[in-house]
N, C-alpha and C. Protein backbone atom coordinates (compact mmCIF):
# COMPACT_ATOMS: atom_id res chain seq x y z
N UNK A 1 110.55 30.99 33.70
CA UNK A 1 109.60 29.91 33.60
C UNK A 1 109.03 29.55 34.98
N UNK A 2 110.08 29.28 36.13
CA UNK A 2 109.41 28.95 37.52
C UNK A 2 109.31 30.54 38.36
N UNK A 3 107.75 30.40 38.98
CA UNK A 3 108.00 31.85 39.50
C UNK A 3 108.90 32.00 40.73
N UNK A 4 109.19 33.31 40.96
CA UNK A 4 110.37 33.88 41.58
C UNK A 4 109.90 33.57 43.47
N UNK A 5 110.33 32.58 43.78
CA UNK A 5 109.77 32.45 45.37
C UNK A 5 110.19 33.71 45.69
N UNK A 6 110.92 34.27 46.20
CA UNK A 6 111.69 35.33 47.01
C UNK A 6 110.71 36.93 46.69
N UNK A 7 109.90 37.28 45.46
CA UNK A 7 108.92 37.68 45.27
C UNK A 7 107.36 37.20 46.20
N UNK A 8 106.95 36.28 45.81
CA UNK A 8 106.26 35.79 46.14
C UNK A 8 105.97 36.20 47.81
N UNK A 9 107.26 35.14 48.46
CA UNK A 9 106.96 35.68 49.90
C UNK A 9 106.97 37.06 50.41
N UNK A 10 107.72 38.09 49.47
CA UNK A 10 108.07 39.55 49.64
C UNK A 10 106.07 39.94 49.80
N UNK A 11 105.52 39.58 48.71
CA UNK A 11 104.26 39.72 48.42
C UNK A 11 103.53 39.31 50.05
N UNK A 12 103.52 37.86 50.26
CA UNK A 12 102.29 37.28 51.07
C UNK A 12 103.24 38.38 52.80
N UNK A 13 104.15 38.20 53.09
CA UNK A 13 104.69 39.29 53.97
C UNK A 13 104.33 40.65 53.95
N UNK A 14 104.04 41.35 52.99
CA UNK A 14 103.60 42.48 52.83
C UNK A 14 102.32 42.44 52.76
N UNK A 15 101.42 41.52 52.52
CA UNK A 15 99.93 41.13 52.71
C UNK A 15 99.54 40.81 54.46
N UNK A 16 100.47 40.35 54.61
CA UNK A 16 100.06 39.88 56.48
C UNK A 16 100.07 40.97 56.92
N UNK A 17 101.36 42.41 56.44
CA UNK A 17 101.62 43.31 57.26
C UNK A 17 100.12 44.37 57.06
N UNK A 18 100.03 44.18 55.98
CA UNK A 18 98.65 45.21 55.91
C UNK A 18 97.60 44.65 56.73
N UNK A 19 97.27 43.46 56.49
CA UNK A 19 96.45 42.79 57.39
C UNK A 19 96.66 42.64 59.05
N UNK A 20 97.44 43.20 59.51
CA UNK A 20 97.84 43.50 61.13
C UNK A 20 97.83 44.36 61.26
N UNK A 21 97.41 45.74 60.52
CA UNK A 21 98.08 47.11 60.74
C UNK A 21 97.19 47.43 61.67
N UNK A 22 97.54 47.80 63.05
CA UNK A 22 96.08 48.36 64.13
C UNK A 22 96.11 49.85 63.89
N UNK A 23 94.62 50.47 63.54
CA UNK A 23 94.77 51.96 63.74
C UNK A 23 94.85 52.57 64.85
N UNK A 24 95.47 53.67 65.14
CA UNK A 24 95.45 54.57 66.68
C UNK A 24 94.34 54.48 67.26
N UNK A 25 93.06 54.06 66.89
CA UNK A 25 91.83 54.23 67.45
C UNK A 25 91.76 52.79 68.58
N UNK A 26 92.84 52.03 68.24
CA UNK A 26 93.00 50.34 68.99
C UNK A 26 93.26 51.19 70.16
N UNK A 27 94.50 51.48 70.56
CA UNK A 27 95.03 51.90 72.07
C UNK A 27 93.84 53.20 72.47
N UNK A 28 93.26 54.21 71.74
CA UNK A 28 92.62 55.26 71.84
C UNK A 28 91.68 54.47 73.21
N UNK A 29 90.67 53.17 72.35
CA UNK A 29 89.49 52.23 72.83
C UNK A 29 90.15 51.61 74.28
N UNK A 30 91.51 50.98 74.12
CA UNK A 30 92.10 50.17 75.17
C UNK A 30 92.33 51.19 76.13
N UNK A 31 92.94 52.54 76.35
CA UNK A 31 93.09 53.24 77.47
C UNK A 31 91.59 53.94 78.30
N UNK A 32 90.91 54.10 77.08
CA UNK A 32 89.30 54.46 77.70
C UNK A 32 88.93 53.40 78.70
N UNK A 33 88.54 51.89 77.91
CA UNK A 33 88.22 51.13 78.68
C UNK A 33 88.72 50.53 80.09
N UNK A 34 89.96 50.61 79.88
CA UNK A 34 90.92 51.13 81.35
C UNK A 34 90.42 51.80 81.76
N UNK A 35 90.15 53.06 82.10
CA UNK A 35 90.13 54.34 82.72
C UNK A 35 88.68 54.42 83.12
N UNK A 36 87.62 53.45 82.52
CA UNK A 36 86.23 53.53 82.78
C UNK A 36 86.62 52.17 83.73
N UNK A 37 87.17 51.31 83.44
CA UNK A 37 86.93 50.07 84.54
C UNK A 37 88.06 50.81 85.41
N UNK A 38 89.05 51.47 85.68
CA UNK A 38 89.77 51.56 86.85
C UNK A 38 88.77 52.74 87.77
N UNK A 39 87.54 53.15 87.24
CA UNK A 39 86.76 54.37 88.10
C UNK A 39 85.67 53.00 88.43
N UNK A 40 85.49 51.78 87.91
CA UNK A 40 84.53 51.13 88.61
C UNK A 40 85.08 50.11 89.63
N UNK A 41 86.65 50.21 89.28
CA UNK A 41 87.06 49.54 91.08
C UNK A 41 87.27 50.29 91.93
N UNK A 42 87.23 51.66 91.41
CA UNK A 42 87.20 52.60 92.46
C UNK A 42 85.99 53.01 93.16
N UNK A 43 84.66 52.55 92.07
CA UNK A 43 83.35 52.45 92.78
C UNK A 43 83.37 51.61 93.55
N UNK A 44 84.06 50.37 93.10
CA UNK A 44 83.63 49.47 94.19
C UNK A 44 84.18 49.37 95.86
N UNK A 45 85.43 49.87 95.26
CA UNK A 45 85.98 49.86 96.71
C UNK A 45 85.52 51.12 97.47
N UNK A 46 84.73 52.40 96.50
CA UNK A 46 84.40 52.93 97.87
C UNK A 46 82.73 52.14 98.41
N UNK A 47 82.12 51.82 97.98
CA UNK A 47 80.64 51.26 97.74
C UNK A 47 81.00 49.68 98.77
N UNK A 48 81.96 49.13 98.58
CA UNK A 48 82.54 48.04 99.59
C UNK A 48 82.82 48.35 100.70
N UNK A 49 83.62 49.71 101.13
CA UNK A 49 84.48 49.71 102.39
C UNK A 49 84.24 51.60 102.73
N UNK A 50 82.65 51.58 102.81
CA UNK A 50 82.09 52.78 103.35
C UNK A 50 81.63 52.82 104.34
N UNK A 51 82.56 54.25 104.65
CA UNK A 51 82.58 54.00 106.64
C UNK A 51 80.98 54.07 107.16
N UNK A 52 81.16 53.63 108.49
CA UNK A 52 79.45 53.72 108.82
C UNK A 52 79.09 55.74 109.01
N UNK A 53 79.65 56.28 109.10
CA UNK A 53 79.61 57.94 108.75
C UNK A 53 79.67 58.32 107.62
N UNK A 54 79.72 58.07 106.73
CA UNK A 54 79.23 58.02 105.43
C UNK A 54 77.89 57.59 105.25
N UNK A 55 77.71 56.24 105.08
CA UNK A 55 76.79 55.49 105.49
C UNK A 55 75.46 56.60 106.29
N UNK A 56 75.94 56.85 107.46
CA UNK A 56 74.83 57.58 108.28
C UNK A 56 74.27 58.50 107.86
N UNK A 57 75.26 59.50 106.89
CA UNK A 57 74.75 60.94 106.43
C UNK A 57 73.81 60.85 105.19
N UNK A 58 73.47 59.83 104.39
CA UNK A 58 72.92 59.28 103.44
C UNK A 58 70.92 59.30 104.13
N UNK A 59 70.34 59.70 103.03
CA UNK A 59 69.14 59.12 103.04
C UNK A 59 68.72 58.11 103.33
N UNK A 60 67.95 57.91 104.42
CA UNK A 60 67.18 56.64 104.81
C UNK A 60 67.28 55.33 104.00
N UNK A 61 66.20 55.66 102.99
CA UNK A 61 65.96 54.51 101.13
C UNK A 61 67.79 54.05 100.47
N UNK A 62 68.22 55.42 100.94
CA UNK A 62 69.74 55.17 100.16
C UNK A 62 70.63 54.30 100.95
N UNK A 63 70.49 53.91 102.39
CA UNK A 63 71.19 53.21 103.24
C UNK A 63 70.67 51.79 102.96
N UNK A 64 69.43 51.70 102.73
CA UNK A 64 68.53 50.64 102.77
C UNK A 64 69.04 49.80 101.78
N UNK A 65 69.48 50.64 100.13
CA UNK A 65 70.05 49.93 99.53
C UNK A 65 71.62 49.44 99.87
N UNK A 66 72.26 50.70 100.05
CA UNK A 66 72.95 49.90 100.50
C UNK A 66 73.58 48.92 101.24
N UNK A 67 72.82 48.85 102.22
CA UNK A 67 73.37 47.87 103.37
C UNK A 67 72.24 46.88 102.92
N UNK A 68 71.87 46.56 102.21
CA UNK A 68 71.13 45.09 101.44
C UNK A 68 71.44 44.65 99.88
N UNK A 69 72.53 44.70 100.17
CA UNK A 69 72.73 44.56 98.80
C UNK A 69 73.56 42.90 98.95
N UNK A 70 72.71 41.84 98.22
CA UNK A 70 73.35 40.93 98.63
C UNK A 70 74.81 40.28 98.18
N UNK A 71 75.38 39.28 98.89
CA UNK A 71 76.86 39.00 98.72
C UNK A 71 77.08 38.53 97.17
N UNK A 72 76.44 37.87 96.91
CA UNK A 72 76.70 37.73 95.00
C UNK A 72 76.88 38.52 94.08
N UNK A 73 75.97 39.59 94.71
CA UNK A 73 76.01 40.78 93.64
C UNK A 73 77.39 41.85 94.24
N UNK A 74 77.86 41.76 95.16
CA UNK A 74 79.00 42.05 95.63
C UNK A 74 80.11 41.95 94.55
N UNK A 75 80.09 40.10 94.57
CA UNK A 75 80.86 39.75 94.09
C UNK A 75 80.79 39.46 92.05
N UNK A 76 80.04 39.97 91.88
CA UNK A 76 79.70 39.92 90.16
C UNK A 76 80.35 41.51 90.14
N UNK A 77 80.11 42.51 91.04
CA UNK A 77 80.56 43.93 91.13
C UNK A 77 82.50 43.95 90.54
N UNK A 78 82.67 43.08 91.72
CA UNK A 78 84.14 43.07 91.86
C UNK A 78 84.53 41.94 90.68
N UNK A 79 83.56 41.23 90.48
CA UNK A 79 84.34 40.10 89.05
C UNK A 79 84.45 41.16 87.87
N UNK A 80 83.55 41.82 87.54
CA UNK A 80 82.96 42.75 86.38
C UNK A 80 84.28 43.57 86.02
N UNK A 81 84.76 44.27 87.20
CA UNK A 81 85.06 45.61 87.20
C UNK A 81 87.10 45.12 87.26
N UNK A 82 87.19 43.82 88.19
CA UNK A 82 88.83 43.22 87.64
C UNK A 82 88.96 42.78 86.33
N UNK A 83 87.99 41.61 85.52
CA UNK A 83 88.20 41.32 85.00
C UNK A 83 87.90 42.40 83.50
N UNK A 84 87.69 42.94 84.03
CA UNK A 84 87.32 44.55 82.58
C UNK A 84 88.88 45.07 82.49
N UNK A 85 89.03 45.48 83.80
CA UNK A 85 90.36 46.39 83.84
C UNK A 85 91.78 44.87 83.19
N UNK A 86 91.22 44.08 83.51
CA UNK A 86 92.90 43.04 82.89
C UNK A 86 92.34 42.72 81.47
N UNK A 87 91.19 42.44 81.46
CA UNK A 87 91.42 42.77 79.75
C UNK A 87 91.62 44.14 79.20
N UNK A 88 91.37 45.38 79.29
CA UNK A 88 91.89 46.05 79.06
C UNK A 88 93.62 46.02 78.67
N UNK A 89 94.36 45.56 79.89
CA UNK A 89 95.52 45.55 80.26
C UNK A 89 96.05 44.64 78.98
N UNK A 90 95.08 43.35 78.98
CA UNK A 90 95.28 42.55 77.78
C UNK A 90 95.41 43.03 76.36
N UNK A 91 94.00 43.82 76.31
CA UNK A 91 93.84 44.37 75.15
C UNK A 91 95.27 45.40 74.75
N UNK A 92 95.56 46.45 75.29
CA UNK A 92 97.03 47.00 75.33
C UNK A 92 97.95 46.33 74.98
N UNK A 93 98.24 44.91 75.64
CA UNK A 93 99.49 44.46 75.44
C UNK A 93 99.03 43.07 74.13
N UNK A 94 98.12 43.64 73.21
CA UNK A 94 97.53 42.25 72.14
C UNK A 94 97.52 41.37 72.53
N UNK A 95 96.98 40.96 73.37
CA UNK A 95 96.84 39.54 73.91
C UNK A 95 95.26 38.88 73.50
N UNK A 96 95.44 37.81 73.28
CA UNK A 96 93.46 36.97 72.69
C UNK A 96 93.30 36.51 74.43
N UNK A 97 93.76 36.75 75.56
CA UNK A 97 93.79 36.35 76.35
C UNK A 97 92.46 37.34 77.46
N UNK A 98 92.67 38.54 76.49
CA UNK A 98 91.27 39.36 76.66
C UNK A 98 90.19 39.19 76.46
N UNK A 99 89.79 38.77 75.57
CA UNK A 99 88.87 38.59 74.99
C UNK A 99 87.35 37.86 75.80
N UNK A 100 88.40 36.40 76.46
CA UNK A 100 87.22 35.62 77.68
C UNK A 100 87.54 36.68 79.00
N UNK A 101 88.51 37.52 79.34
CA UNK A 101 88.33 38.10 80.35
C UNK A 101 86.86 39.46 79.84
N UNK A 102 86.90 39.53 78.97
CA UNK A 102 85.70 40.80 78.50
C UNK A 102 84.08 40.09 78.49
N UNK A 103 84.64 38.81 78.09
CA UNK A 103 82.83 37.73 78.06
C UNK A 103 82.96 38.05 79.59
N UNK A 104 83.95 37.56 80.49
CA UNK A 104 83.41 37.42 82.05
C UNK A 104 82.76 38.66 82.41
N UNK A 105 83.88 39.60 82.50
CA UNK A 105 83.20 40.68 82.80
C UNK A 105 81.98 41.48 82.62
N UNK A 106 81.24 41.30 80.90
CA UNK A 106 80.28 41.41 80.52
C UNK A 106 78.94 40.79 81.45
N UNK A 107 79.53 39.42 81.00
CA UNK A 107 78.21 38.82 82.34
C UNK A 107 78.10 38.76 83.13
N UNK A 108 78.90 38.98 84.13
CA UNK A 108 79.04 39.99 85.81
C UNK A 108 78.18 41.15 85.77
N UNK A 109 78.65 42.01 84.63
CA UNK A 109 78.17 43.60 85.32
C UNK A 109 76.74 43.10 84.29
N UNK A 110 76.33 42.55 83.38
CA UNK A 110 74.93 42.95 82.93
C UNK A 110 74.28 42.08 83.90
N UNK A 111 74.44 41.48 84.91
CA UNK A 111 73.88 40.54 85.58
C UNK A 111 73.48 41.30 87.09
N UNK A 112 74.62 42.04 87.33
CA UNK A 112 74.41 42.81 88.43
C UNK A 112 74.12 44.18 88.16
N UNK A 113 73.81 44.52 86.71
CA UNK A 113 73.13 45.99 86.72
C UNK A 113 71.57 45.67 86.54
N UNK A 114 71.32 44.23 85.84
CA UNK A 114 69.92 44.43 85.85
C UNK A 114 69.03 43.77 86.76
N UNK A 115 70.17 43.38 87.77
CA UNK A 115 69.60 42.41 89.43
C UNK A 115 69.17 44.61 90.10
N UNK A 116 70.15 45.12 89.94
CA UNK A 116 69.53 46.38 90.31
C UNK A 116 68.56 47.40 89.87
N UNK A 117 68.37 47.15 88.46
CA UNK A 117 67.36 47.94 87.92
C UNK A 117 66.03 46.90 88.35
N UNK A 118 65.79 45.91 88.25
CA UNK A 118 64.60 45.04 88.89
C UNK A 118 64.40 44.67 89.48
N UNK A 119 65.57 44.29 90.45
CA UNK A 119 65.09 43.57 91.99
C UNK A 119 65.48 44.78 93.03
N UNK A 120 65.80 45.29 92.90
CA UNK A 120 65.86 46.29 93.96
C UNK A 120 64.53 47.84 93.96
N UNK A 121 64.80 48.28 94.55
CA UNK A 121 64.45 49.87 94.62
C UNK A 121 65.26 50.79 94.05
N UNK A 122 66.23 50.30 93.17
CA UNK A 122 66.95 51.62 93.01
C UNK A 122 66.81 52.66 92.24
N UNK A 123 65.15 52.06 91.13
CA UNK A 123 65.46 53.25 90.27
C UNK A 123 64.59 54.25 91.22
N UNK A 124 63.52 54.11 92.21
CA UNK A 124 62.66 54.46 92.49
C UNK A 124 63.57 55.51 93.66
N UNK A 125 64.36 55.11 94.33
CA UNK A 125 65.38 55.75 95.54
C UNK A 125 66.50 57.02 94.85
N UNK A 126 66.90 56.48 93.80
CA UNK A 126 68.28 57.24 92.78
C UNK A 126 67.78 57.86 91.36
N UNK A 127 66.48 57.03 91.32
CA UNK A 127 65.99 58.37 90.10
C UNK A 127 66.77 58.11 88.55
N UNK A 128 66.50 58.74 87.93
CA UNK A 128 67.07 58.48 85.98
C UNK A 128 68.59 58.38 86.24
N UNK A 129 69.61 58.81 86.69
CA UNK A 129 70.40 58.71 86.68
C UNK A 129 70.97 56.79 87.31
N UNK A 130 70.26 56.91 87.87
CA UNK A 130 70.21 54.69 88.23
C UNK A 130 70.16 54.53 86.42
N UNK A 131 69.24 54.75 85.85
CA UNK A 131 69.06 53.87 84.79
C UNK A 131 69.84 54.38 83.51
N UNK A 132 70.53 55.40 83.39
CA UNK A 132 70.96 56.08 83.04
C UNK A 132 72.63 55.20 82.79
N UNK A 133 73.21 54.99 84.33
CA UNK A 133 74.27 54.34 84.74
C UNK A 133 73.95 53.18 84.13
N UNK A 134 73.42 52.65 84.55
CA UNK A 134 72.83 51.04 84.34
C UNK A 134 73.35 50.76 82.83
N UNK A 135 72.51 51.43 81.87
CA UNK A 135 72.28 50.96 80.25
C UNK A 135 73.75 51.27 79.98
N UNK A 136 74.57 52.59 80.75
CA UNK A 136 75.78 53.13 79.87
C UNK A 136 76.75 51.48 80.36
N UNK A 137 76.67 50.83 81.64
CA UNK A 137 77.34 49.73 82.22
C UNK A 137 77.32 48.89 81.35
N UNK A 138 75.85 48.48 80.83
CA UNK A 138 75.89 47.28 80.06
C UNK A 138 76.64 47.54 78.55
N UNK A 139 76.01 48.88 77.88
CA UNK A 139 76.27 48.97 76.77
C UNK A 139 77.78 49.22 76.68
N UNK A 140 78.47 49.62 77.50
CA UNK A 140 80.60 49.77 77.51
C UNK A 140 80.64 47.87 77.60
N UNK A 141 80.39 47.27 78.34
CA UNK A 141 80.80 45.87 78.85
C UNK A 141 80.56 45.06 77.72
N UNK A 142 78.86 45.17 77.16
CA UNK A 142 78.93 44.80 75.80
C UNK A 142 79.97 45.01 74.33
N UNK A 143 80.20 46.35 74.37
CA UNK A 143 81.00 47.24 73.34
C UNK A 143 82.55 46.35 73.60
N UNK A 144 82.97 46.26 74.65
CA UNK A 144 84.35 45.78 75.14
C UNK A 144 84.55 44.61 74.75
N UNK A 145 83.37 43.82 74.61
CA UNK A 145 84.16 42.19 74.86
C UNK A 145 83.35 42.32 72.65
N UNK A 146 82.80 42.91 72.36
CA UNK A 146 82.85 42.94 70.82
C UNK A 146 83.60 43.34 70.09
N UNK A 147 84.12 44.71 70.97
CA UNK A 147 85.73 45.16 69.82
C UNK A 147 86.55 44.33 69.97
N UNK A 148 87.40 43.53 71.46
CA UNK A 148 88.10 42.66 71.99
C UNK A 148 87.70 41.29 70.63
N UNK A 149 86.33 41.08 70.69
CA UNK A 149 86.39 39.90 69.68
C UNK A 149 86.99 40.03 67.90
N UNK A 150 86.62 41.28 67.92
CA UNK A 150 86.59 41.87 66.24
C UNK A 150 88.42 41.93 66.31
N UNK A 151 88.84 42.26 67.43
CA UNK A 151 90.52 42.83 67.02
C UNK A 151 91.32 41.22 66.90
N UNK A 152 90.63 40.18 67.89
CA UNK A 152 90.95 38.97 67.74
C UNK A 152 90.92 38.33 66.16
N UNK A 153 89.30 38.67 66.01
CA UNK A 153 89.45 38.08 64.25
C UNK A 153 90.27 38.65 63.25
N UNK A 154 90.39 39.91 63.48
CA UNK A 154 91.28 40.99 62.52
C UNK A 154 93.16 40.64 62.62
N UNK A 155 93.51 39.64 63.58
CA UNK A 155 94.81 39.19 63.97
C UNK A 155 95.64 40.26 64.85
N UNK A 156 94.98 41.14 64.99
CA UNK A 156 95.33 42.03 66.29
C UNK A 156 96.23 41.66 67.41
N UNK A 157 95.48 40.47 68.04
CA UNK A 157 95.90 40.10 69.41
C UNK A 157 96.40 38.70 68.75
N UNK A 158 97.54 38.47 69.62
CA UNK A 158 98.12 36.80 69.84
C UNK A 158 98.21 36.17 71.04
């Protein structure tokens, strides 16, 4: 006559578990996005701390950009490219703690890829491959902080 609790919860437990199940394609996404933001702190730090012989052997236009490249966009470089790689790190270890680290990062690097596609010279100095970089920057940074949101709603991350 009264239904069987001990069923019941067997049921809504076995409903949560399906509803958490992450496919291999979760960590597949989380180690990429690692491995693309740990090659853009590695851009940055060489693009930050390039010797002046380096520097010298470079094209005229190509020095120009670089050694004018102003301090904000420096620093949206280096916000973009930490806060990508720790959500990542986040994302790996399920954390919702990723998720605003992927908004930051997003609006760092689309902020400082399209301060370079329009305020600078660069497509005109570096050619298709500038714009090339550019769209693939925004469109990963975008992609990151949307799967990061979708795995949040899906109960993925805690």
């Amino acid at each position: 006559m009264f239904p069987n609790i001990g069923n019941t919860t067997e049921i809504r437990n076995s409903m949560n578990e399906q509803n958490t199940t992450i496919p291999k394609s979760f960590r597949i996404i989380a180690v990429i996005g690692l491995i693309w933001n740990g090659l853009g702190i590695l851009n940055f730090v060489g693009q930050t701390f390039m010797s002046e012989e380096t520097l010298a052997a470079m094209p005229e236009d190509q020095q120009a950009l670089f050694e004018n490249v102003p301090m904000w966009i420096t620093i949206l470089f280096a916000l973009a490219v930490i806060t990508g790689t720790l959500g990542c790190i986040g994302l790996l270890m399920k954390k919702s703690w990723a998720v605003p680290l992927f908004l930051v990062s997003m609006i760092a690097a689309v902020v400082q890829m399209l301060h370079g596609l329009f305020m600078t010279e660069m497509v005109s100095v570096m050619g298709t491959p500038a714009i090339i970089t550019t769209f693939l920057v925004i469109i990963i940074s975008i992609s990151l902080y949307w799967y990061s949101r979708q795995c949040k709603a899906k109960g993925w991350l805690s």
